[in-house]
N, C-alpha and C. Protein backbone atom coordinates (compact mmCIF):
# COMPACT_ATOMS: atom_id res chain seq x y z
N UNK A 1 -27.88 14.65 -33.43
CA UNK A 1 -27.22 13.56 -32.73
C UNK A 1 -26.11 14.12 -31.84
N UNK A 2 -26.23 13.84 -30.61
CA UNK A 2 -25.24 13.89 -29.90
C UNK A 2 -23.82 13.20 -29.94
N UNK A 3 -22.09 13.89 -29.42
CA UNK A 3 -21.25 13.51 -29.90
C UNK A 3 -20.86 13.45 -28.61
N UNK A 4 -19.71 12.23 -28.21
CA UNK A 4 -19.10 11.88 -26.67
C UNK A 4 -18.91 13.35 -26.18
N UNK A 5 -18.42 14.46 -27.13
CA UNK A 5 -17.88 15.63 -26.37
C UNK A 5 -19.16 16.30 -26.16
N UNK A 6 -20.51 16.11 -26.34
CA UNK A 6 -21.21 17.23 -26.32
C UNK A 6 -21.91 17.27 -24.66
N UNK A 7 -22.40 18.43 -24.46
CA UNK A 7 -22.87 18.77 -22.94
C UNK A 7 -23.04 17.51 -22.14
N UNK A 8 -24.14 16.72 -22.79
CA UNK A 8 -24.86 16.08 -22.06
C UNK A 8 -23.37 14.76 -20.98
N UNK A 9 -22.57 15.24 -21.35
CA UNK A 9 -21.31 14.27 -20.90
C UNK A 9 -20.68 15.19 -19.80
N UNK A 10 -21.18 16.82 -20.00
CA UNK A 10 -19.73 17.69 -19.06
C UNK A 10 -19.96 17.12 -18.09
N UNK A 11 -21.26 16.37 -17.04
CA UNK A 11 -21.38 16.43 -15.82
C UNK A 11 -20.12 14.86 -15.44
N UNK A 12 -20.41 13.73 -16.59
CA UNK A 12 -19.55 12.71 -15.97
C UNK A 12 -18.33 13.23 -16.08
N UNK A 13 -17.74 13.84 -17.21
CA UNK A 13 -16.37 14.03 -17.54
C UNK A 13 -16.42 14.73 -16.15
N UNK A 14 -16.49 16.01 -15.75
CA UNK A 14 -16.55 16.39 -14.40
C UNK A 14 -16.08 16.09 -13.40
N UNK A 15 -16.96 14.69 -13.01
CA UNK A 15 -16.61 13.73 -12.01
C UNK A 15 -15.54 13.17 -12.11
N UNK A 16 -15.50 12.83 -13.41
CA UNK A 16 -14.21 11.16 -13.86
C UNK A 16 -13.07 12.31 -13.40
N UNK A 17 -12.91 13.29 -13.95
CA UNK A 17 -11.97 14.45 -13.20
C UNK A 17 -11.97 14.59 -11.80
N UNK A 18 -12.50 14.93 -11.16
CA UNK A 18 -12.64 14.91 -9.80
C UNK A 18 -12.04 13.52 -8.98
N UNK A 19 -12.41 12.15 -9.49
CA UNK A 19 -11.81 11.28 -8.92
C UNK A 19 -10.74 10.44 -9.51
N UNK A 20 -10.27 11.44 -10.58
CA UNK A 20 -8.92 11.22 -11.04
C UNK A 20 -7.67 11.92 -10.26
N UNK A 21 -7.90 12.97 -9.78
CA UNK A 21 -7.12 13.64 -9.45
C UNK A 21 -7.54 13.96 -7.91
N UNK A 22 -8.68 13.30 -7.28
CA UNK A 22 -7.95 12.37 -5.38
C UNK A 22 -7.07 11.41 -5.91
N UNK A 23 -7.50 10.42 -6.97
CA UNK A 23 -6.61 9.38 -6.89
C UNK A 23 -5.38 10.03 -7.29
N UNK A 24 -5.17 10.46 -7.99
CA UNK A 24 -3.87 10.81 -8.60
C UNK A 24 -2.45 11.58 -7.09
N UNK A 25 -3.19 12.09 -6.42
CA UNK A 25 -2.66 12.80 -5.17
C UNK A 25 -2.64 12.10 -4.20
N UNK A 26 -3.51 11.40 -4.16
CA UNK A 26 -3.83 9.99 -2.75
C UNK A 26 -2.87 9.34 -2.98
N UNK A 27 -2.39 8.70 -4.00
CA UNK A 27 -1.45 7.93 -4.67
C UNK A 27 -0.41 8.50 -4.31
N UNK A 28 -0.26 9.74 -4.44
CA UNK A 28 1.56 10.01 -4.30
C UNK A 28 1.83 10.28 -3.09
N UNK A 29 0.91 10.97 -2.02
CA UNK A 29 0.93 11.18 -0.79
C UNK A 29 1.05 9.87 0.23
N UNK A 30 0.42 8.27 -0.03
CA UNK A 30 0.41 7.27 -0.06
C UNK A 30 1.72 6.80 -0.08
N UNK A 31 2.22 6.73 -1.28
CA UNK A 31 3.92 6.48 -1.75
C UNK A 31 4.67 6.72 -0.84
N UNK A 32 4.62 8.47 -0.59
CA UNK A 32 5.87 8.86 0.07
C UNK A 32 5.82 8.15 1.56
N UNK A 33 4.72 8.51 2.44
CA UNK A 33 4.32 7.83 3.42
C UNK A 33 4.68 6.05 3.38
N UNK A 34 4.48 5.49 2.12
CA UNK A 34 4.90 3.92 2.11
C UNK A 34 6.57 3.68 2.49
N UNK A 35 7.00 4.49 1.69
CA UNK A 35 8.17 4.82 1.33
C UNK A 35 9.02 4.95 2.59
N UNK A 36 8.99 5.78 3.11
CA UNK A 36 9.22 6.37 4.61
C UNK A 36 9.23 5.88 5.74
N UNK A 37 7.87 5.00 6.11
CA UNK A 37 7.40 4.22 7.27
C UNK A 37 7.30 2.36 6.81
N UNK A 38 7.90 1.98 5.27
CA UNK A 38 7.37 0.37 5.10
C UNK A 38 6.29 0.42 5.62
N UNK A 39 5.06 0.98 5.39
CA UNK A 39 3.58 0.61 5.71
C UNK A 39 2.87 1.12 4.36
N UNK A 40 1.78 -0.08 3.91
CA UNK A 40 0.87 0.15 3.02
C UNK A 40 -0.18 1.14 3.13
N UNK A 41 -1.15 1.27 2.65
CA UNK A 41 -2.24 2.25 2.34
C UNK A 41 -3.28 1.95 3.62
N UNK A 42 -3.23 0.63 3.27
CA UNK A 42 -4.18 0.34 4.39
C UNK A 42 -3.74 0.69 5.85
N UNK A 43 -2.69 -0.08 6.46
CA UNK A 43 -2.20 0.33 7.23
C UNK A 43 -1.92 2.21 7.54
N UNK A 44 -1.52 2.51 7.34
CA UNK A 44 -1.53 3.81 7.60
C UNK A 44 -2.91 4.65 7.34
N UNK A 45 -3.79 4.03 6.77
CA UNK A 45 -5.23 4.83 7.08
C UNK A 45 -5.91 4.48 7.99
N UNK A 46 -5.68 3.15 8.21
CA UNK A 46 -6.02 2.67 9.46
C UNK A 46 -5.71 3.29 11.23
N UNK A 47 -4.20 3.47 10.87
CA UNK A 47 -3.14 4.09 11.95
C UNK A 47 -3.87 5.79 11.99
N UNK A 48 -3.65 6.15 11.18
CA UNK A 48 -4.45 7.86 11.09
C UNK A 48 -6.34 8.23 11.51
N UNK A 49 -6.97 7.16 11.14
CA UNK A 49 -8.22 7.17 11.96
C UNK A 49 -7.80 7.01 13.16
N UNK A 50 -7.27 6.12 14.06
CA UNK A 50 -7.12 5.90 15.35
C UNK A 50 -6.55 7.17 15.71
N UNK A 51 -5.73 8.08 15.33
CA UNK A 51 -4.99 8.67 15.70
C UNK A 51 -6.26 9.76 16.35
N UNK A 52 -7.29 9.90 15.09
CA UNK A 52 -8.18 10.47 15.15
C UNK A 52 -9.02 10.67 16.34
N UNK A 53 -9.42 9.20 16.85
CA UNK A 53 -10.81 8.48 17.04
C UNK A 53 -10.63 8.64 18.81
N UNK A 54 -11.27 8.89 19.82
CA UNK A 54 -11.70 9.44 21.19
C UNK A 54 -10.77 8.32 21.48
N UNK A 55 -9.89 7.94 22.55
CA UNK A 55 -8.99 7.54 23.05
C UNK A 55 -8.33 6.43 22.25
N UNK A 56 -7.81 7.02 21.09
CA UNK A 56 -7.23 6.22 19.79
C UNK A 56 -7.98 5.22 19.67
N UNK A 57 -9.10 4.74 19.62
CA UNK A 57 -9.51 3.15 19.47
C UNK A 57 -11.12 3.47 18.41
N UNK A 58 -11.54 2.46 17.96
CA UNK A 58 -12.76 2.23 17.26
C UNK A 58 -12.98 1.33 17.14
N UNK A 59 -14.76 0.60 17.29
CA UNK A 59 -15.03 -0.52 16.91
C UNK A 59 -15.16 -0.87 15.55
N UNK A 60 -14.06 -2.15 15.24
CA UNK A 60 -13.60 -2.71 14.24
C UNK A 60 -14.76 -2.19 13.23
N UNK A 61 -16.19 -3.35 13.14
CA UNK A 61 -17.03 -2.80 12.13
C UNK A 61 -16.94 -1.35 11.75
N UNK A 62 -16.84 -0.30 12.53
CA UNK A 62 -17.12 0.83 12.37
C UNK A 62 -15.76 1.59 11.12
N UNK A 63 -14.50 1.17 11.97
CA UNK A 63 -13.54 1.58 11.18
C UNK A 63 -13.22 1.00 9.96
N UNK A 64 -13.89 -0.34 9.75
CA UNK A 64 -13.52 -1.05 8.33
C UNK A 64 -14.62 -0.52 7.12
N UNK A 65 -15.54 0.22 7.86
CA UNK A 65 -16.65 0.95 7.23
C UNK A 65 -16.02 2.31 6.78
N UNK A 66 -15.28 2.80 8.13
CA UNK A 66 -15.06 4.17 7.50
C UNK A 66 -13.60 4.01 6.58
N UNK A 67 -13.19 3.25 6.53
CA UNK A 67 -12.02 3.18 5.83
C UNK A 67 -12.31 1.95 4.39
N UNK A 68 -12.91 1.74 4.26
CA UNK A 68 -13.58 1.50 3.21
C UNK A 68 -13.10 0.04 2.81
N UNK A 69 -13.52 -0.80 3.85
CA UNK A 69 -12.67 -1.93 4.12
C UNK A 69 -13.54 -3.14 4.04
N UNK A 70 -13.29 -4.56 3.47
CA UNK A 70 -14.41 -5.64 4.24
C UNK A 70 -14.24 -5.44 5.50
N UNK A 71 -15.00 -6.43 6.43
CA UNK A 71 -14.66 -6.92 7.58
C UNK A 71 -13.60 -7.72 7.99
N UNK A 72 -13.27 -8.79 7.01
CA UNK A 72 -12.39 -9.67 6.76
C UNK A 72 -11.12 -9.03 6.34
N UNK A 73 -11.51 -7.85 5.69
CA UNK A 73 -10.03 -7.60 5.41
C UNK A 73 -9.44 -6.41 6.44
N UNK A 74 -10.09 -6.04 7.55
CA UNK A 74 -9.79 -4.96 8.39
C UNK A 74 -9.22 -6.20 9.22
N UNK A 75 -9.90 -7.38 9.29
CA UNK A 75 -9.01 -8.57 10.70
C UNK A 75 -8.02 -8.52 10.04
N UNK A 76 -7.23 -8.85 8.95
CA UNK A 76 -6.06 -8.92 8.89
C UNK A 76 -4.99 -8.20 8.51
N UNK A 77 -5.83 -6.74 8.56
CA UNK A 77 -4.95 -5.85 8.90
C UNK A 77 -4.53 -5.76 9.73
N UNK A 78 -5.66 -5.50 10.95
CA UNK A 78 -5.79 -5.96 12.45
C UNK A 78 -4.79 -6.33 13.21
N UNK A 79 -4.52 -7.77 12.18
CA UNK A 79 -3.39 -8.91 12.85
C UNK A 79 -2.23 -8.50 12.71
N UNK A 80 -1.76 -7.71 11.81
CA UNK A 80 -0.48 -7.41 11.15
C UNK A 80 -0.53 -6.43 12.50
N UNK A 81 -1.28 -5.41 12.46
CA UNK A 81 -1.05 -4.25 13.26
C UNK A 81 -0.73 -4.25 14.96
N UNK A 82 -1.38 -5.37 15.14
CA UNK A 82 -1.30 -5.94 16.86
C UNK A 82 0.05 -7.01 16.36
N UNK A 83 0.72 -7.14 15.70
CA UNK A 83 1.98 -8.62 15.43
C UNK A 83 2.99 -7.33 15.49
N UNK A 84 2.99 -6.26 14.97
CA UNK A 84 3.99 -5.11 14.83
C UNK A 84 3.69 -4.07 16.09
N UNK A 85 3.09 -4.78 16.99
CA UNK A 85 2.77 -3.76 18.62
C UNK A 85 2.27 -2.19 18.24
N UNK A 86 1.67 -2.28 17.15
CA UNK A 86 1.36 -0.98 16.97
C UNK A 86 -0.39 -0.51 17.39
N UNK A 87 -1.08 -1.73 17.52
CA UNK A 87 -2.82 -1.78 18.03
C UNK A 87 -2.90 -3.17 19.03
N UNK A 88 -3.77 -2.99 19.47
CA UNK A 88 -4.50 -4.15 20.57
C UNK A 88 -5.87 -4.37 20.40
N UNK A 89 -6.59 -5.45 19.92
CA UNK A 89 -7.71 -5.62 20.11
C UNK A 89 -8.28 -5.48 22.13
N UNK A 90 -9.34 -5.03 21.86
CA UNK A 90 -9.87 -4.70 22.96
C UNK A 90 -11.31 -4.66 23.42
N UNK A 91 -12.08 -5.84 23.98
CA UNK A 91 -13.36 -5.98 24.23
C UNK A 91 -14.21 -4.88 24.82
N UNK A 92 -15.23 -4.67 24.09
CA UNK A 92 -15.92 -3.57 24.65
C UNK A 92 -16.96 -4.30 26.15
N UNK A 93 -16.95 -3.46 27.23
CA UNK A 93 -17.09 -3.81 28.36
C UNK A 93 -18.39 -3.55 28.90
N UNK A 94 -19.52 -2.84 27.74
CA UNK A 94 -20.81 -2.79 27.55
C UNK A 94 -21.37 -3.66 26.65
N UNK A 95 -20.97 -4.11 25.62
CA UNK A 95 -21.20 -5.23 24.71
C UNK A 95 -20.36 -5.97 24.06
N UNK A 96 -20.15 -7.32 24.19
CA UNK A 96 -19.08 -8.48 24.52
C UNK A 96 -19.25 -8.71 22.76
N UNK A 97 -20.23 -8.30 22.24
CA UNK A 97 -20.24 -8.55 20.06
C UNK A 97 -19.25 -7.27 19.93
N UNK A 98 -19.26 -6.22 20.50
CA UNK A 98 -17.84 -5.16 20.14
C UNK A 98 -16.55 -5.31 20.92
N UNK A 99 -15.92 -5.32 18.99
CA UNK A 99 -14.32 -4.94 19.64
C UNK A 99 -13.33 -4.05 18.93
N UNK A 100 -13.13 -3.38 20.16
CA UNK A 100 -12.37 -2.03 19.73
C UNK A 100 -10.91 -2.49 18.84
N UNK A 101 -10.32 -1.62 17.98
CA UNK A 101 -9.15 -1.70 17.92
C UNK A 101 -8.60 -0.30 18.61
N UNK A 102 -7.50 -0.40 18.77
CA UNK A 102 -6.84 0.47 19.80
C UNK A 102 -5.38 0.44 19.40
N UNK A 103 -4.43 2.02 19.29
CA UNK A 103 -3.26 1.81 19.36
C UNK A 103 -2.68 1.74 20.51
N UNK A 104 -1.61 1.21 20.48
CA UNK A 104 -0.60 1.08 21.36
C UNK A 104 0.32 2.44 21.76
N UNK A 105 1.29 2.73 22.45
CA UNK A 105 2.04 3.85 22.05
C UNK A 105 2.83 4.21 21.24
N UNK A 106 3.42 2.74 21.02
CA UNK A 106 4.00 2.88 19.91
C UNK A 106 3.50 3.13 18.34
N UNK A 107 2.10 2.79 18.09
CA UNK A 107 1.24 2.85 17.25
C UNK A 107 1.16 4.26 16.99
N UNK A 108 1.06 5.19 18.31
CA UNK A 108 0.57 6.60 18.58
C UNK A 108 1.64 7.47 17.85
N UNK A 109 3.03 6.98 18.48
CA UNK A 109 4.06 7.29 17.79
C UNK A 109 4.25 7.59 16.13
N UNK A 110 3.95 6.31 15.89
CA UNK A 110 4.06 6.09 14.15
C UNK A 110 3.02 6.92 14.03
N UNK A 111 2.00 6.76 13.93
CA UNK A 111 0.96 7.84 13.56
C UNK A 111 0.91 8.77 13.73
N UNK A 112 1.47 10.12 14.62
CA UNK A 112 1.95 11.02 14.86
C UNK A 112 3.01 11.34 13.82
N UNK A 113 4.14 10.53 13.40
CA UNK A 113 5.20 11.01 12.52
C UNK A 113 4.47 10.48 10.80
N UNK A 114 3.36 9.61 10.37
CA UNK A 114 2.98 9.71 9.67
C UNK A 114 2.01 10.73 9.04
N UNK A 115 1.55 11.34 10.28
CA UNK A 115 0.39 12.75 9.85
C UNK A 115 1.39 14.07 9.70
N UNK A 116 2.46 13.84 10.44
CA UNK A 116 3.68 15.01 10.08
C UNK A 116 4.00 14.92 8.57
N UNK A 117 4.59 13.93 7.86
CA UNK A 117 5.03 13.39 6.59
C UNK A 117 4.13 13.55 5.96
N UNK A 118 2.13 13.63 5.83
CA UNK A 118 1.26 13.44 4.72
C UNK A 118 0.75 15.25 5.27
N UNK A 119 0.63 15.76 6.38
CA UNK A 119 0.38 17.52 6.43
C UNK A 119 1.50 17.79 5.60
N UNK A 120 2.63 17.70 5.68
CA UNK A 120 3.58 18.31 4.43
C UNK A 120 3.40 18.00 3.05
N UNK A 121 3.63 16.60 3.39
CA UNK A 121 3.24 16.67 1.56
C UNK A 121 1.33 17.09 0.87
N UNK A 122 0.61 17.30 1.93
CA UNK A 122 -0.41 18.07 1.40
C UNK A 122 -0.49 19.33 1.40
N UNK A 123 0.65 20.05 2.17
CA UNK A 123 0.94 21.27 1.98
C UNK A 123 1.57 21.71 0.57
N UNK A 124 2.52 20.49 0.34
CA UNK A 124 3.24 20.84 -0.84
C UNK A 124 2.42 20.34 -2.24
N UNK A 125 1.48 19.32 -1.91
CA UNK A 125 0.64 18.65 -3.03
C UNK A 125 -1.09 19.44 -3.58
N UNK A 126 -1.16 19.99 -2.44
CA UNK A 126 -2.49 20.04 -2.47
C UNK A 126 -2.19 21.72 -2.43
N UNK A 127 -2.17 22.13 -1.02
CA UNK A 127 -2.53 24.02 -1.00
C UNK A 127 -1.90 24.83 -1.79
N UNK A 128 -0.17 24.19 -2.22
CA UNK A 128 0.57 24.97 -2.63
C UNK A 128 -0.37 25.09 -4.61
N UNK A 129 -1.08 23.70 -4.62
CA UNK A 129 -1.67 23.60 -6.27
C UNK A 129 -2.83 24.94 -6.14
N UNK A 130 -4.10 24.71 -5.22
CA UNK A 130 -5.43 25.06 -4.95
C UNK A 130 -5.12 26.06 -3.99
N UNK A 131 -5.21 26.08 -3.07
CA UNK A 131 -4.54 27.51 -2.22
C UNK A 131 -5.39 27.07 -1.05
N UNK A 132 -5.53 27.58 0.13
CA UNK A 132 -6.03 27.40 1.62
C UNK A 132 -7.85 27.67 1.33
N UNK A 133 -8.42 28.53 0.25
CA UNK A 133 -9.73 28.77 0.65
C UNK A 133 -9.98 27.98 -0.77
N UNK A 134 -9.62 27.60 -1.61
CA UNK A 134 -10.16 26.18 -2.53
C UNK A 134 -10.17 25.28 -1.49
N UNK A 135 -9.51 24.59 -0.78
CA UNK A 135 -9.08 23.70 -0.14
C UNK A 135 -10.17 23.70 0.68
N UNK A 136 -10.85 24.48 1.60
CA UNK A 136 -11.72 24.97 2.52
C UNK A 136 -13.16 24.51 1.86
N UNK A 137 -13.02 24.88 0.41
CA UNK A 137 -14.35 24.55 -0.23
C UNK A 137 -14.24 23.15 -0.56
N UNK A 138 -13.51 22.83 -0.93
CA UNK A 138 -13.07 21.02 -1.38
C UNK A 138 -13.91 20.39 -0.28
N UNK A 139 -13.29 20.62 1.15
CA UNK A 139 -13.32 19.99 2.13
C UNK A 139 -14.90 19.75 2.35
N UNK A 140 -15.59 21.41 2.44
CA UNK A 140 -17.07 21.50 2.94
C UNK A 140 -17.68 20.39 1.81
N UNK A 141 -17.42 20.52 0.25
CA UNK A 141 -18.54 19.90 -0.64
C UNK A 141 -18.18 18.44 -0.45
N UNK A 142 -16.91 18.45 -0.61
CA UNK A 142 -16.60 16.36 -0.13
C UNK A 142 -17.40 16.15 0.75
N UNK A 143 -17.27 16.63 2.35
CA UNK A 143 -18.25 16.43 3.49
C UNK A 143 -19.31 16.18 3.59
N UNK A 144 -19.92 17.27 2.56
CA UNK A 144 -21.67 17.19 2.18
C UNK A 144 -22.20 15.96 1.63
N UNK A 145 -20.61 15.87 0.09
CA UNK A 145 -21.24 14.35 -0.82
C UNK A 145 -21.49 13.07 0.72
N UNK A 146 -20.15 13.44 1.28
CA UNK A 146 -20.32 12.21 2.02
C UNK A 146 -21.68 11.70 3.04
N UNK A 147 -21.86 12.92 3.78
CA UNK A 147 -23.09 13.01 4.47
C UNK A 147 -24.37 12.63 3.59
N UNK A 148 -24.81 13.02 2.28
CA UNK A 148 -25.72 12.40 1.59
C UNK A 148 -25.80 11.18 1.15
N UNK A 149 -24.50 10.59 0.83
CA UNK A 149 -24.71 9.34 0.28
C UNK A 149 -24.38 8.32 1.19
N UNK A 150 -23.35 8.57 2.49
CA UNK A 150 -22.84 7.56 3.24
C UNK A 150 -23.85 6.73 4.01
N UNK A 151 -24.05 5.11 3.83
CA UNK A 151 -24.82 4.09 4.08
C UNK A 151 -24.57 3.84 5.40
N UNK A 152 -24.43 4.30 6.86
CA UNK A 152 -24.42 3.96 7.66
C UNK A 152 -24.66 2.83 8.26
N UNK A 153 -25.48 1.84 7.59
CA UNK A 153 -26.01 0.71 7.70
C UNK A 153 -24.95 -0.34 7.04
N UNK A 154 -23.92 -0.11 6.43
CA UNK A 154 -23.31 -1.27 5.93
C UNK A 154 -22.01 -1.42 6.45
């Protein structure tokens, strides 16, 4: 008879590890950033894709997908974010069903001094724990999970 501790468990325990400890770091890196700028989780992941994304902007569906969002709940992020001049909704001018969100400059701003504040504290949270070539491998195998399992369709 098998016992909770025996093999056939190392692979979940594994995992449950693995996404204990993004959350556990997401969380504090999150904080300080809350802390700092009065902006939630959402908001500021939101603000940091754009920062990302080919002339700061993405169509809504797309970014509430990659940020792991309803639809419904990316509009009212949305709203908050265009009420605080930090994004602009913006009709796409090839198809009138897409609409971009887009920062503002001031948006560009904040997001710029928020990726300053979360590169440090992942310097101090993350490389200084795992070192620059763990980190390197983290990155490639996350990438991979994501590429295999990510539903593009939803």
């Amino acid at each position: 008879m098998e016992t909770e501790a025996s093999p056939r468990h190392d692979l979940l325990d594994g995992w449950m590890l693995v996404a204990e400890g993004f959350h556990a770091t997401h969380q504090a890196i999150v904080s300080e950033v809350a802390d700092l700028f009065d902006l939630g989780q959402g908001p500021t992941e939101v603000l940091l894709r754009l920062r990302g994304a080919d002339k700061h902007r993405m169509p809504m569906t797309r970014l509430a997908h990659e940020a792991g969002m309803s639809s419904g709940g990316l509009t009212k992020l949305a709203d908050r974010l265009c009420g605080a001049g930090l994004a602009r909704r913006v009709a796409c001018e090839l198809d009138r069903r897409v609409t971009y969100l887009e920062m503002t400059g001031k948006g560009e701003e904040i997001a710029e001094s928020i990726a300053e504040v979360a590169t440090r504290s992942l310097r101090e949270r993350v490389l200084s724990t795992i070192g620059p070539e763990a980190f390197g491998t983290l990155t490639g195998t996350m990438g991979k999970l994501r590429d295999a399992n990510d539903d593009p369709g939803k």
